[in-house]
Protein backbone atom coordinates (compact mmCIF):
# COMPACT_ATOMS: atom_id res chain seq x y z
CA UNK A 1 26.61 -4.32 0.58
CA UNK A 2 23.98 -2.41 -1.71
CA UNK A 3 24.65 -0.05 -4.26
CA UNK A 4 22.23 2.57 -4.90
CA UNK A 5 22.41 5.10 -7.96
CA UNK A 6 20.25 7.17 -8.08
CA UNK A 7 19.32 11.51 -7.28
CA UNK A 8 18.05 13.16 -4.36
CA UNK A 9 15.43 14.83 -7.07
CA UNK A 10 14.18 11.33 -7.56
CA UNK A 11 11.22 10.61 -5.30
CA UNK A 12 11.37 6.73 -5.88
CA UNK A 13 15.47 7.14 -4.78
CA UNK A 14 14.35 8.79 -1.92
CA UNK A 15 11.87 5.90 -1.03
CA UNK A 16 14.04 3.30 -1.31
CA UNK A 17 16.98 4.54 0.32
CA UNK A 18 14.61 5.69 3.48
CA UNK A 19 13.27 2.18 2.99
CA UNK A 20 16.49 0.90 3.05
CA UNK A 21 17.78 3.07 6.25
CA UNK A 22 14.71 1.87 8.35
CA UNK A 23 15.16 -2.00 7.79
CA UNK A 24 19.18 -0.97 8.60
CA UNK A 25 20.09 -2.60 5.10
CA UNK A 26 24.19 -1.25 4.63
CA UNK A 27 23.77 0.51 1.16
CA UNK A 28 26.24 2.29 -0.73
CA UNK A 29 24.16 5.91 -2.20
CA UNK A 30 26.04 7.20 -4.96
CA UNK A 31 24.12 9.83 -6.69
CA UNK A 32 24.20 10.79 -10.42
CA UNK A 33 23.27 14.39 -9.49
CA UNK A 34 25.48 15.59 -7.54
CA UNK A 35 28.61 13.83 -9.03
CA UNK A 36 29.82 13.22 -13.04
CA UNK A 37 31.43 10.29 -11.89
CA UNK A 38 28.36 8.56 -10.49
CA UNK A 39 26.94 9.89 -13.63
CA UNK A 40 29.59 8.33 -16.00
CA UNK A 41 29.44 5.23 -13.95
CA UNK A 42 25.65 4.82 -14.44
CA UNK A 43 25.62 5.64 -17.79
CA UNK A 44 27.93 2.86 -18.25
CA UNK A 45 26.51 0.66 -16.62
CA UNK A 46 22.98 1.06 -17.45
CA UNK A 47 23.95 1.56 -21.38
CA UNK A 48 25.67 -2.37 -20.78
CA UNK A 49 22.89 -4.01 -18.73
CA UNK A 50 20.13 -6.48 -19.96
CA UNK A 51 18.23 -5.40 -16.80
CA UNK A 52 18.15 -2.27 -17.44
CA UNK A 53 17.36 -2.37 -21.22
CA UNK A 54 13.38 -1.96 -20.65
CA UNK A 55 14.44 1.50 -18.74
CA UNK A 56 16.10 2.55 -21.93
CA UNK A 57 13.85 1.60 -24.37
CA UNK A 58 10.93 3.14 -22.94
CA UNK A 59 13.27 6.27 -22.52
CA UNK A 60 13.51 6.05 -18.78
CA UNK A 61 16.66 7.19 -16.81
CA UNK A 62 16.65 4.19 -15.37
CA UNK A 63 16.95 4.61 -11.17
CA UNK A 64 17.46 3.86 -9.01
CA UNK A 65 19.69 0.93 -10.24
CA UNK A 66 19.88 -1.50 -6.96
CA UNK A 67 23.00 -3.64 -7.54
CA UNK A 68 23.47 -6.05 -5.08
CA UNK A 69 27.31 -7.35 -3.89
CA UNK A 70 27.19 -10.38 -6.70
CA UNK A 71 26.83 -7.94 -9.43
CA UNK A 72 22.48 -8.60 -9.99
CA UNK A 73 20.52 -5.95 -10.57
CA UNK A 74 17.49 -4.28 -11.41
CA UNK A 75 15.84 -0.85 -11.70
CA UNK A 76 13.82 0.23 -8.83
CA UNK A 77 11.61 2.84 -10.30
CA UNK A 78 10.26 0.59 -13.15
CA UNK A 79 6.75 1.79 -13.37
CA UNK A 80 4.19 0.89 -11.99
CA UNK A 81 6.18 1.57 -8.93
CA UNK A 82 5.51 -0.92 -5.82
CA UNK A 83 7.69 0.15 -2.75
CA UNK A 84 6.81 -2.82 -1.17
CA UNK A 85 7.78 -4.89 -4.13
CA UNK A 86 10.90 -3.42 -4.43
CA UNK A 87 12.10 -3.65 -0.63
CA UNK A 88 11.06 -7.12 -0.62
CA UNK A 89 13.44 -8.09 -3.45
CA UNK A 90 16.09 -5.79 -1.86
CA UNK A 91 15.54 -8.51 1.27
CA UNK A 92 15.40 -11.29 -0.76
CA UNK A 93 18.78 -10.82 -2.58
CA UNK A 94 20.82 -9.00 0.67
């Protein structure tokens, strides 16, 4: 199963996750919005990731943070933003 951080006021979330509904890919949403813990867990994660290191140094949240069930991941909304891109490599790595 996916895991999905990310916030409903997050436009590339949204994308993805719709992206992710359509294709009937099993994700798992949590979102940093709407709950500290998701936020703490993020955080955490994010703040110990090499993938998401280029998020942080260009001062970028940093989601939505697809982890996939081996533990890989990579940040969804890295700019410029490809939708396409990104569901691909959501395929790719399911």
């Amino acid at each position: 199963m996916l895991t999905v951080y990310g916030s409903m006021q997050c436009p590339k979330t949204v994308k993805i996750l719709g992206g992710c509904r359509e294709e009937g890919i099993e994700i798992e949403y949590r979102d940093i919005s709407d709950s500290l813990k998701h936020l703490w867990e993020f955080v955490v994660i994010r703040d110990g990731e090499e993938a998401l290191a280029a998020a942080k140094k260009n001062r970028r949240l940093g989601i939505p943070c697809v982890i996939f069930e081996n533990g890989a991941m990579f940040d969804g909304g890295e700019e410029p933003f490809d939708f396409a891109a990104v569901m691909r490599r959501i395929r790719e790595n399911i």
